[in-house]
C-alpha atoms as a PDB file:
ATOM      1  CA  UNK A   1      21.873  86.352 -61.326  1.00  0.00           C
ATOM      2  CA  UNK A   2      18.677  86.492 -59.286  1.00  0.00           C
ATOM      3  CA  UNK A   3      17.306  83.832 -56.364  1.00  0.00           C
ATOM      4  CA  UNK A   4      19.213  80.810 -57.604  1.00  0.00           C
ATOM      5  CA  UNK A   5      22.627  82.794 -58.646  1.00  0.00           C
ATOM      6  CA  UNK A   6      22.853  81.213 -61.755  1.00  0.00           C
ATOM      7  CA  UNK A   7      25.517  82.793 -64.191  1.00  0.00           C
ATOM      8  CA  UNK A   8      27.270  80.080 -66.146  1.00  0.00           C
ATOM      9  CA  UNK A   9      27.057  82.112 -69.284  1.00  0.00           C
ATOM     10  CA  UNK A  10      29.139  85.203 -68.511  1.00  0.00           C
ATOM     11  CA  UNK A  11      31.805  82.592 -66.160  1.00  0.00           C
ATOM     12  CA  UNK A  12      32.326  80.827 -70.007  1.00  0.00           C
ATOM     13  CA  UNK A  13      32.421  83.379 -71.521  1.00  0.00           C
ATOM     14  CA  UNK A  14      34.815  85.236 -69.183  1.00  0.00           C
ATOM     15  CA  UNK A  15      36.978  81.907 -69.596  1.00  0.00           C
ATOM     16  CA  UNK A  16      36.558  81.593 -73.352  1.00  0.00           C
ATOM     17  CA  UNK A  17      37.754  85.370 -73.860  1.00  0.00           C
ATOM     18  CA  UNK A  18      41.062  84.736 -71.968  1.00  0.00           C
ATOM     19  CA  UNK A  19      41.978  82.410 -74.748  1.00  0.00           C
ATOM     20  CA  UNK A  20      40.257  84.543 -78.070  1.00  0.00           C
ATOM     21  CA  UNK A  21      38.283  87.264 -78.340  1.00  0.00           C
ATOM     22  CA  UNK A  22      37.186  86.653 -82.012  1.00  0.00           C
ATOM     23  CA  UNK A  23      34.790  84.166 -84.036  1.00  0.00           C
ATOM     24  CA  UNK A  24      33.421  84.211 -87.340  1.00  0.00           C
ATOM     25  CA  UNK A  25      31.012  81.576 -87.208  1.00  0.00           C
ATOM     26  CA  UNK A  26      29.496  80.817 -83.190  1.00  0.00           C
ATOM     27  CA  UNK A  27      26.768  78.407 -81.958  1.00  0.00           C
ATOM     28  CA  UNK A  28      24.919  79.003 -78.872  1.00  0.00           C
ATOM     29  CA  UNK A  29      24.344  75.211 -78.581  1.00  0.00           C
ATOM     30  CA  UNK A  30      21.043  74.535 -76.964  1.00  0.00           C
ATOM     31  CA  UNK A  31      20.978  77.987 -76.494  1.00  0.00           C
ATOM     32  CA  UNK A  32      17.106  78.273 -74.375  1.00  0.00           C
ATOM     33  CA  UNK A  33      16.423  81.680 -74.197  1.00  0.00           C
ATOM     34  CA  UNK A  34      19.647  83.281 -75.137  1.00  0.00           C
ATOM     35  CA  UNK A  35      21.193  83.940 -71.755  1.00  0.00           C
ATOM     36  CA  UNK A  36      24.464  83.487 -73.814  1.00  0.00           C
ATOM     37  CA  UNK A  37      23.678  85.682 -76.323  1.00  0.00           C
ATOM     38  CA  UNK A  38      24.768  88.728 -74.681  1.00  0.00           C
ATOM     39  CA  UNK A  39      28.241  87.939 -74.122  1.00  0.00           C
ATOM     40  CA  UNK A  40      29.296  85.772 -77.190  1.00  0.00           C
ATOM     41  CA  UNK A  41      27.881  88.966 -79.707  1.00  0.00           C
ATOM     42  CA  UNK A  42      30.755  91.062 -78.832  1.00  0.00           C
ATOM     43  CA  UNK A  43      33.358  88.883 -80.160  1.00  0.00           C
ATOM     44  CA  UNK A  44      31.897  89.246 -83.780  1.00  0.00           C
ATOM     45  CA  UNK A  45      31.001  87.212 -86.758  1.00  0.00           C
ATOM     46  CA  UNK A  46      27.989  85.054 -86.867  1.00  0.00           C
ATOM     47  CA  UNK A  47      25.962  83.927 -84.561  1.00  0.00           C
ATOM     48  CA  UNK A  48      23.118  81.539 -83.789  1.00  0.00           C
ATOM     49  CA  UNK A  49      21.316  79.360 -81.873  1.00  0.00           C
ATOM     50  CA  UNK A  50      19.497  75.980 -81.660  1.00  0.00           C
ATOM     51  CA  UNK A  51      17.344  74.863 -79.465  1.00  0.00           C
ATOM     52  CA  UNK A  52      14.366  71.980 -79.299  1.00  0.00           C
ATOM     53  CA  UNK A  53      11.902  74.750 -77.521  1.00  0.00           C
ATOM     54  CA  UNK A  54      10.366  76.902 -79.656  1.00  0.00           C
ATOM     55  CA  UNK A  55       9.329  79.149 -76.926  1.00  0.00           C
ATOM     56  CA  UNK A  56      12.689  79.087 -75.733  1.00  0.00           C
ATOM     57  CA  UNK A  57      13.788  80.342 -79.316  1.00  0.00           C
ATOM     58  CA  UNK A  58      11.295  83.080 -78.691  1.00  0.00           C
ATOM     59  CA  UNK A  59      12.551  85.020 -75.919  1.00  0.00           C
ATOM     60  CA  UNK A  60      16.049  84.458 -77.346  1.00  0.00           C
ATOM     61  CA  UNK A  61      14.872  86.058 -80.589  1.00  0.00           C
ATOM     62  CA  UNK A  62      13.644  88.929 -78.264  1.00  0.00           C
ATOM     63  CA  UNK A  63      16.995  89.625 -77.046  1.00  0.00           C
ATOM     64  CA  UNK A  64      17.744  90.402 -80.679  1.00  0.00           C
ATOM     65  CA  UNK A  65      21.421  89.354 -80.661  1.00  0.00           C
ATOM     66  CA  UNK A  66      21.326  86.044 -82.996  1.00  0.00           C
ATOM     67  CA  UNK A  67      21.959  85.874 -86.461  1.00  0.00           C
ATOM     68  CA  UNK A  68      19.882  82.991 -86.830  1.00  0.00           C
ATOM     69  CA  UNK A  69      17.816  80.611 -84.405  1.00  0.00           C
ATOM     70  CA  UNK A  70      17.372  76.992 -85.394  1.00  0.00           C
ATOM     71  CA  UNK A  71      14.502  74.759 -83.881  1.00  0.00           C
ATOM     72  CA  UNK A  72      16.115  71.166 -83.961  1.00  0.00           C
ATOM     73  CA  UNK A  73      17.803  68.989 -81.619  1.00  0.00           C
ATOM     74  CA  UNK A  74      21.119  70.281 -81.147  1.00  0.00           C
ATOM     75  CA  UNK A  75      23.003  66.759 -82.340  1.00  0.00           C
ATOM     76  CA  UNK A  76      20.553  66.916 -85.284  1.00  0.00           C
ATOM     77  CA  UNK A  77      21.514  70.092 -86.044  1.00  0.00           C
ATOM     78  CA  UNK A  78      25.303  69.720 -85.356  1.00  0.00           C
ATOM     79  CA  UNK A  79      25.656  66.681 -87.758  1.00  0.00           C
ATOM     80  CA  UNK A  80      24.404  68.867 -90.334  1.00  0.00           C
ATOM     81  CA  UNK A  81      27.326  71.449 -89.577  1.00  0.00           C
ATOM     82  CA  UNK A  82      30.511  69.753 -90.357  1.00  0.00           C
ATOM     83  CA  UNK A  83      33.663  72.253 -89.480  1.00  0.00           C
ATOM     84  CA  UNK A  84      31.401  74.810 -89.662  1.00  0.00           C
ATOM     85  CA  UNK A  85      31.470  76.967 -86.392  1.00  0.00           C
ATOM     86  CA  UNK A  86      34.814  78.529 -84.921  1.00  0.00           C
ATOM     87  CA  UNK A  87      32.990  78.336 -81.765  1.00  0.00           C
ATOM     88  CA  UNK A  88      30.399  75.870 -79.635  1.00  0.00           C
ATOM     89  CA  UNK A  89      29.140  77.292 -76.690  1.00  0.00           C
ATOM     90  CA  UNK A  90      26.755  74.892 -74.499  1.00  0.00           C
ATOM     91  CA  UNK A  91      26.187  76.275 -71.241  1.00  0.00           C
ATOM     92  CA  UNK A  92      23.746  74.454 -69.573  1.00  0.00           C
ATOM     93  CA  UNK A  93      23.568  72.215 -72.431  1.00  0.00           C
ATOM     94  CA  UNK A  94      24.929  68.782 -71.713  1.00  0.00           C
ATOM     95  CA  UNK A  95      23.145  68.488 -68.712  1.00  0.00           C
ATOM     96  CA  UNK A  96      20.392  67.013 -70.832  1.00  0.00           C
ATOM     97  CA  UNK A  97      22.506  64.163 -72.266  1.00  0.00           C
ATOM     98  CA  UNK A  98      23.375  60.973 -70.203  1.00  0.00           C
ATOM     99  CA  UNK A  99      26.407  59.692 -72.513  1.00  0.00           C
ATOM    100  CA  UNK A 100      28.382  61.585 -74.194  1.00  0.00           C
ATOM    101  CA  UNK A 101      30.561  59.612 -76.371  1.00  0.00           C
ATOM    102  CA  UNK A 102      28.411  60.465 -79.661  1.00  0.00           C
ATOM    103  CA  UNK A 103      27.630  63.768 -78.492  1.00  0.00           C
ATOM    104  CA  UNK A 104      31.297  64.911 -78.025  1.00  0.00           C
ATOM    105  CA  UNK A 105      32.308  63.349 -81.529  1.00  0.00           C
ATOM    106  CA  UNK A 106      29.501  65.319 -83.270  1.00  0.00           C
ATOM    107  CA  UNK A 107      30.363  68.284 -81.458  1.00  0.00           C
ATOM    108  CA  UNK A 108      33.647  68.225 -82.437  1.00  0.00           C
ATOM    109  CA  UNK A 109      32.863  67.181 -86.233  1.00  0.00           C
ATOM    110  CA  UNK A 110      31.390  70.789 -86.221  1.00  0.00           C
ATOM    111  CA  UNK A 111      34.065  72.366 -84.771  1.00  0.00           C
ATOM    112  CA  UNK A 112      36.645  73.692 -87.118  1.00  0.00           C
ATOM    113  CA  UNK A 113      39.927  72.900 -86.491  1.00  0.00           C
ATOM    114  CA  UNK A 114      41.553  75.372 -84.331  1.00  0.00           C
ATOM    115  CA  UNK A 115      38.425  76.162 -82.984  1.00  0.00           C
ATOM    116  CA  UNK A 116      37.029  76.400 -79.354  1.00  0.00           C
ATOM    117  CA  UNK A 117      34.136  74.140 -77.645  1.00  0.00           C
ATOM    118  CA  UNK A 118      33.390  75.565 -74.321  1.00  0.00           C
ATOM    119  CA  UNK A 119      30.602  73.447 -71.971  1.00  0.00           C
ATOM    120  CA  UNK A 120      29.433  73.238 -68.254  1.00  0.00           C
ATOM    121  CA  UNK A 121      28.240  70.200 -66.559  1.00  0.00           C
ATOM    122  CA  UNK A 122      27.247  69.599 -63.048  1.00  0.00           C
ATOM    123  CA  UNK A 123      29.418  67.084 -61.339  1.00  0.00           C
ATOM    124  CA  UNK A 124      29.120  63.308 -60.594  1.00  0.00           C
ATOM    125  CA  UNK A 125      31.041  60.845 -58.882  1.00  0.00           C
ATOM    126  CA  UNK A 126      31.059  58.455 -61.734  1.00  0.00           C
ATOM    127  CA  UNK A 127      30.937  59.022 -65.256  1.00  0.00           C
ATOM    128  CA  UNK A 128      27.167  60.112 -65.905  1.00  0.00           C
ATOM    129  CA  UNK A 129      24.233  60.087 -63.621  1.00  0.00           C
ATOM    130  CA  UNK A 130      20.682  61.113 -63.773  1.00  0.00           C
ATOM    131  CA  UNK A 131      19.143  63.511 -60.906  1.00  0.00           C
ATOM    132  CA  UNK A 132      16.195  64.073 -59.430  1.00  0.00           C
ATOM    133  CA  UNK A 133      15.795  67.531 -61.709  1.00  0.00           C
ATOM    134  CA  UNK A 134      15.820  65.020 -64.322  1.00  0.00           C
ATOM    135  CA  UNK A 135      19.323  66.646 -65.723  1.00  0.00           C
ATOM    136  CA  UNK A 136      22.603  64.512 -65.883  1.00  0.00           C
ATOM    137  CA  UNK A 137      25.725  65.200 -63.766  1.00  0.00           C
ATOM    138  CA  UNK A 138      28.839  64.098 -65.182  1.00  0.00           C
ATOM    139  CA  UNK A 139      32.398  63.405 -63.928  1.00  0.00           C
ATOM    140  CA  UNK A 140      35.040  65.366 -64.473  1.00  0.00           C
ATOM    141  CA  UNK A 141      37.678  62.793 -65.490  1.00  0.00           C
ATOM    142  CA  UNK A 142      34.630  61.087 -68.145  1.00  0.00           C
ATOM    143  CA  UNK A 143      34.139  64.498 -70.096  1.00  0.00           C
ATOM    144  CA  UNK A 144      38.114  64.751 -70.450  1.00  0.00           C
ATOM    145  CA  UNK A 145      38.714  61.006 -71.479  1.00  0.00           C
ATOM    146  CA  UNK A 146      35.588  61.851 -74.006  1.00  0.00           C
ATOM    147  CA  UNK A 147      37.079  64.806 -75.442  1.00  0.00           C
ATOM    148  CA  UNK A 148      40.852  64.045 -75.513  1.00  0.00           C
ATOM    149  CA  UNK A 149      41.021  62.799 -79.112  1.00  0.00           C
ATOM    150  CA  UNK A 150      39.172  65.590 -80.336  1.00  0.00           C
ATOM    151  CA  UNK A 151      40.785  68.449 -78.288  1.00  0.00           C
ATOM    152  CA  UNK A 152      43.004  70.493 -76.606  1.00  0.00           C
ATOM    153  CA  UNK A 153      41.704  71.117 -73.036  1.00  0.00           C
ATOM    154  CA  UNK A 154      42.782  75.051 -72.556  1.00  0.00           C
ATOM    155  CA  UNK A 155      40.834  75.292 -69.031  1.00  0.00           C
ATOM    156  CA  UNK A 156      38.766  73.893 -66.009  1.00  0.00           C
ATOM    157  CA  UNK A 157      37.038  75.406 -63.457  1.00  0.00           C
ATOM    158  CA  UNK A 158      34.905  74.795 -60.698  1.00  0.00           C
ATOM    159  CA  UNK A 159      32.134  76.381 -60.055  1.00  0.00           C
ATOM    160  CA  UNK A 160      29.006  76.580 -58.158  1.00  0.00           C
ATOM    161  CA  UNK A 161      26.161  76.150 -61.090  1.00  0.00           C
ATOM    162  CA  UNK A 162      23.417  77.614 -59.489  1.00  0.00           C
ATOM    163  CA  UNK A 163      21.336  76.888 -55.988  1.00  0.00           C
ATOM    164  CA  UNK A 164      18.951  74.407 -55.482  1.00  0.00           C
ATOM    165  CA  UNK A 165      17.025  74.193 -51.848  1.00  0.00           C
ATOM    166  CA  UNK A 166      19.372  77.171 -50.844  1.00  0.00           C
ATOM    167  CA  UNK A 167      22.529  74.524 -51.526  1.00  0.00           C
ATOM    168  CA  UNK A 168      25.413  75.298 -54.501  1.00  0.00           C
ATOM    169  CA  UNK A 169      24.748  72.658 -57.207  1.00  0.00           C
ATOM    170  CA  UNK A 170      29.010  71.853 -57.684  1.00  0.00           C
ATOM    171  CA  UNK A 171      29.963  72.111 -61.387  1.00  0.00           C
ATOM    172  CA  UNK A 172      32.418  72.326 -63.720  1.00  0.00           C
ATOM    173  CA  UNK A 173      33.477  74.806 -66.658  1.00  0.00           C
ATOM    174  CA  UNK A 174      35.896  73.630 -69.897  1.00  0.00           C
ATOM    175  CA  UNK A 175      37.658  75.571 -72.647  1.00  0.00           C
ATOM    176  CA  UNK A 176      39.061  73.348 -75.479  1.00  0.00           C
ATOM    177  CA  UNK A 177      40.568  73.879 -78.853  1.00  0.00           C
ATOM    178  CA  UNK A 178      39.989  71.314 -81.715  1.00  0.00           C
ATOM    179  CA  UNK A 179      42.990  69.295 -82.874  1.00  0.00           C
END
């Protein structure tokens, strides 16, 4: 966890594996340097990563857990997946996007049905907002209007993300199942 007690991975994937414990086909969505890695390999099948840094890509291929890493932006990628991935995981991931109405119907284009997206996002009062990190913090009640056509919200959790100037950055964890 370290200095800034940041351990979003293994809290989603301790959430994700009290709903199923087995995937054929996984995607460590924006994956960085494959912090997820770790935990989603034990539940089988395939899996990779994609991520827009290839250095990140490079320590994740160190860890030596992935399948396959992809260099591409993730919605790039995704769009180019249709139902093809049992399981999204984006820890860490969506704090990069501002809206989320395009992401969350490409996401779940690639999700198959029956499938499981599970995200973390650090909270806002409204729907989106941009930071001073230069990340986006998004609302609670916008990420569930955004992903109610698309899916089945299994859980929510809050959690501290991580520290920032010794303070708990407030965010939120979600398990859902596509329709």
């Amino acid at each position: 966890m370290g200095v800034l007690r940041y351990d979003v991975p293994a809290q989603l994937a301790a959430l994700v594996s009290g709903h199923r414990r087995s995937f054929e086909h996984m995607l460590d969505l924006g994956c960085g340097t494959g912090l997820a890695g770790p935990h989603l390999v034990a539940w089988g099948g395939d899996l990779s990563g994609v991520d827009l840094s290839t250095q990140m890509l490079a320590r994740a291929e160190q860890r030596g857990v992935y399948d396959a890493l992809v260099h591409a932006e993730a919605l790039d990628h995704l769009r180019a997946h249709s139902a093809a991935f049992d399981l999204i995981f984006a820890a860490d991931t969506l704090i990069y996007f501002g809206r989320l109405d395009a992401a969350m119907a490409v996401i779940a284009q690639a999700v198959m049905h029956g499938g499981i997206f599970a995200a973390s996002i650090e909270c806002a009062a409204q729907d989106f907002a941009i930071l001073p990190s230069g990340r986006f913090a998004h609302a609670d009640d916008y990420l569930l209007r955004l992903a109610e056509p698309y899916f089945e919200l299994l859980e929510q959790c809050p959690v501290d993300i991580r520290l920032e100037a010794n303070m708990p950055v407030k965010g939120t964890l979600f398990v859902w199942r596509r329709r």
